[in-house]
N, C-alpha and C. Protein backbone atom coordinates (compact mmCIF):
# COMPACT_ATOMS: atom_id res chain seq x y z
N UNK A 1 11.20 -13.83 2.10
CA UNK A 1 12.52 -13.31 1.78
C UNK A 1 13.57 -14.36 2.12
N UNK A 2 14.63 -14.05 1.20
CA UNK A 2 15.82 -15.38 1.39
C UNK A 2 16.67 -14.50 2.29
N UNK A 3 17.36 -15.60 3.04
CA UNK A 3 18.63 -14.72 3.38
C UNK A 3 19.67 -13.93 3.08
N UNK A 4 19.47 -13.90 1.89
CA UNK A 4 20.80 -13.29 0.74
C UNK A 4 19.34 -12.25 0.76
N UNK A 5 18.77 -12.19 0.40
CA UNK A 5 17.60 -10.50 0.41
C UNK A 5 17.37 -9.92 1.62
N UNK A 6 17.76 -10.37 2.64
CA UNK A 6 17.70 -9.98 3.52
C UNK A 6 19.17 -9.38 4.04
N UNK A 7 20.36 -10.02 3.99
CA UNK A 7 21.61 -9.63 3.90
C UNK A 7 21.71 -8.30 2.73
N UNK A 8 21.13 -8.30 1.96
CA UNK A 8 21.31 -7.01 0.65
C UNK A 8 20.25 -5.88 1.17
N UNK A 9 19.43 -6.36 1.92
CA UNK A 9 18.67 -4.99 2.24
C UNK A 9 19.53 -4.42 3.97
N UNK A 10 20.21 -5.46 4.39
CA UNK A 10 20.23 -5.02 5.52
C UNK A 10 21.83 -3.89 5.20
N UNK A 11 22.31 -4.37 4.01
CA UNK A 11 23.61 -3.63 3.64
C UNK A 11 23.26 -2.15 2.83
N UNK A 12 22.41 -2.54 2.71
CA UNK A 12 21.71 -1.42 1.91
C UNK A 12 21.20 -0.10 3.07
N UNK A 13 20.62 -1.00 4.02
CA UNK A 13 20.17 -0.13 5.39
C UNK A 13 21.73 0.74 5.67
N UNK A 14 22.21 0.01 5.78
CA UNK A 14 24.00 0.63 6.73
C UNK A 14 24.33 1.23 5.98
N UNK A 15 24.16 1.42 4.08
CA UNK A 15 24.93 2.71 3.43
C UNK A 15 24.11 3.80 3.78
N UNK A 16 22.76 3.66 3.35
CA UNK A 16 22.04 4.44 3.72
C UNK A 16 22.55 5.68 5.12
N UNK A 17 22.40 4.52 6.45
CA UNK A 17 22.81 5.09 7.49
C UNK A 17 23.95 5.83 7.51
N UNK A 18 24.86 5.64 6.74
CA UNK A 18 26.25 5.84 7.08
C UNK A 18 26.27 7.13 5.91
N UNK A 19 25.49 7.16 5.01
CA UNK A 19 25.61 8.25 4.40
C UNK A 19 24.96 9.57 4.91
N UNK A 20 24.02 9.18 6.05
CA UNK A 20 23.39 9.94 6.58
C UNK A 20 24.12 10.91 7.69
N UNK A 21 24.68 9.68 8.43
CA UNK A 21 25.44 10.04 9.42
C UNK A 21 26.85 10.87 8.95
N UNK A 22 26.93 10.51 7.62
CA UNK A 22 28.69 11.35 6.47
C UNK A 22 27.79 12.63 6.90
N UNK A 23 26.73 13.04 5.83
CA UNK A 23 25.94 14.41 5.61
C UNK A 23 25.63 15.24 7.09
N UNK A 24 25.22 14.60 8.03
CA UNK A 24 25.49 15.20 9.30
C UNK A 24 26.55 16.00 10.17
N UNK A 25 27.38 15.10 9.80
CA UNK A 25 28.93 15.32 10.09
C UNK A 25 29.79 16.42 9.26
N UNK A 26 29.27 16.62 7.62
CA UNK A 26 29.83 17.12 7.23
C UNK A 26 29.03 18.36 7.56
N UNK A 27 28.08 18.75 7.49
CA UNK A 27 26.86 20.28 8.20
C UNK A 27 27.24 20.47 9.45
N UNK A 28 27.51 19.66 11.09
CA UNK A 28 28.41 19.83 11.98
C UNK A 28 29.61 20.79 11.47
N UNK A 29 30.41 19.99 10.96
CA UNK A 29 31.65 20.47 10.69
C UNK A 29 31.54 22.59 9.83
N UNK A 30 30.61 22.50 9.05
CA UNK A 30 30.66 23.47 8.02
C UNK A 30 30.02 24.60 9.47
N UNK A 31 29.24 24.14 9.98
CA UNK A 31 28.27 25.19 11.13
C UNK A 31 29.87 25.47 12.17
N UNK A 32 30.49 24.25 12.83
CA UNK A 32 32.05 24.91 13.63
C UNK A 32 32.83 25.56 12.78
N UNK A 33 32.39 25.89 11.56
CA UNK A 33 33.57 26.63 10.83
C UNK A 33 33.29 28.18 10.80
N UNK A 34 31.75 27.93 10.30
CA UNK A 34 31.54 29.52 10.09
C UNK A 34 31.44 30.22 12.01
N UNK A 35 30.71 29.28 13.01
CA UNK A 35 31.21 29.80 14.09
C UNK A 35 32.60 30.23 14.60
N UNK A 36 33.52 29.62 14.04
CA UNK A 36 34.93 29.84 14.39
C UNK A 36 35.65 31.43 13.72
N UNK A 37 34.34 31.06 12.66
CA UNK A 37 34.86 32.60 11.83
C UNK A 37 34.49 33.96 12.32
N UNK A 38 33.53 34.04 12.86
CA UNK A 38 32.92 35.35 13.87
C UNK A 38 33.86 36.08 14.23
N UNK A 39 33.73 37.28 13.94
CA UNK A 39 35.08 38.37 14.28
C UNK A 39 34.84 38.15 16.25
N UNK A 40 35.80 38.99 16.47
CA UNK A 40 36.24 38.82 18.05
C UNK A 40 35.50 40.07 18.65
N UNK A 41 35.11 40.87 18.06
CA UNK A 41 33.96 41.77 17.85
C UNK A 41 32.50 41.90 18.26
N UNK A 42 32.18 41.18 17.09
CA UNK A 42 31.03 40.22 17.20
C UNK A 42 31.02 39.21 18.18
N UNK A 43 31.23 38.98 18.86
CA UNK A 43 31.31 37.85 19.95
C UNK A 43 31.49 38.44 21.17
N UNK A 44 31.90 39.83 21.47
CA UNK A 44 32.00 40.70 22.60
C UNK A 44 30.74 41.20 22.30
N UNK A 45 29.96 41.73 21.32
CA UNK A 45 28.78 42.61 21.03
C UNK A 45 27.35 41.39 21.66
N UNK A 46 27.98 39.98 21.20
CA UNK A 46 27.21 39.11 21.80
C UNK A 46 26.88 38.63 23.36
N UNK A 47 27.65 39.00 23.57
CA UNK A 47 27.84 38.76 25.32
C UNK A 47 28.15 39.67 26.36
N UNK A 48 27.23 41.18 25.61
CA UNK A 48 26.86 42.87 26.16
C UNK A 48 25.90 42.19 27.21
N UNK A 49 25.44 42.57 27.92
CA UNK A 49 24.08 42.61 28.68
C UNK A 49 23.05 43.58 27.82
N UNK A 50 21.97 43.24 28.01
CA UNK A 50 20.99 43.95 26.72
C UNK A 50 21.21 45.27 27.85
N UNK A 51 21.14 46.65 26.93
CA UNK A 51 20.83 47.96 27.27
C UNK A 51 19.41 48.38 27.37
N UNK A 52 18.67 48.89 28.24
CA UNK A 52 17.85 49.23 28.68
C UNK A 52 16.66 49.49 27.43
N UNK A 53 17.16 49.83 26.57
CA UNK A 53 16.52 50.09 24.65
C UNK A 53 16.28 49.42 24.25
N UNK A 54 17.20 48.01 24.56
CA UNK A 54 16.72 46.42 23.96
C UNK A 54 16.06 45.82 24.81
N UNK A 55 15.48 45.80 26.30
CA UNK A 55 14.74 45.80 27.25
C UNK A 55 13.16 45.99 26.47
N UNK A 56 13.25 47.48 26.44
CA UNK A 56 12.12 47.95 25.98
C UNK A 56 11.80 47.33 24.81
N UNK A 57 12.75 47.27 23.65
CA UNK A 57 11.92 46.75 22.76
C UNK A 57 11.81 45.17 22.22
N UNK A 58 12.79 44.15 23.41
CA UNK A 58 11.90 42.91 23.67
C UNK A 58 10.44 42.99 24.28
N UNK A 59 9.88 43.78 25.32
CA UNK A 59 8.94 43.89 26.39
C UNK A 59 7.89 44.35 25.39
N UNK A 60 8.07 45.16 23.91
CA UNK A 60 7.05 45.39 22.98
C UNK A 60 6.75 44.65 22.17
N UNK A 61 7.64 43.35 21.90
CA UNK A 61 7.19 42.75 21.09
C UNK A 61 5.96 41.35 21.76
C-alpha cells in the first residue's frame, strides 16, 4: 500500500467512525426525549414500593 491508500482508507476509517458515533448520539438523544416525556404519574407509579401482590407474583415467576 502507498501512502496516499493508506491516508484514503484511514479517512475513510474516521467517516465511518464519526458517522457511527452521529447515529449513537442521535438514539441517545431520541431515548432522553421520550424519557423526558413520561407523565409525572407514571414516574410516581414507578417509584411505589412493590405491594405485597407484586411480591407474590414476582416470587411465582
Amino acid at each position: 500500500m502507498t501512502v496516499t491508500t493508506l491516508q484514503q482508507a484511514a479517512a475513510a476509517l474516521m467517516e465511518a467512525m464519526q458517522a457511527e458515533a452521529d447515529l449513537a448520539r442521535a438514539k441517545d438523544h431520541a431515548l432522553l426525549e421520550a424519557l423526558a416525556k413520561r407523565t409525572p404519574k407514571r414516574r410516581q407509579l414507578e417509584h411505589q414500593a412493590p405491594t405485597p401482590e407484586d411480591r407474590s407474583e414476582e416470587a411465582a415467576r
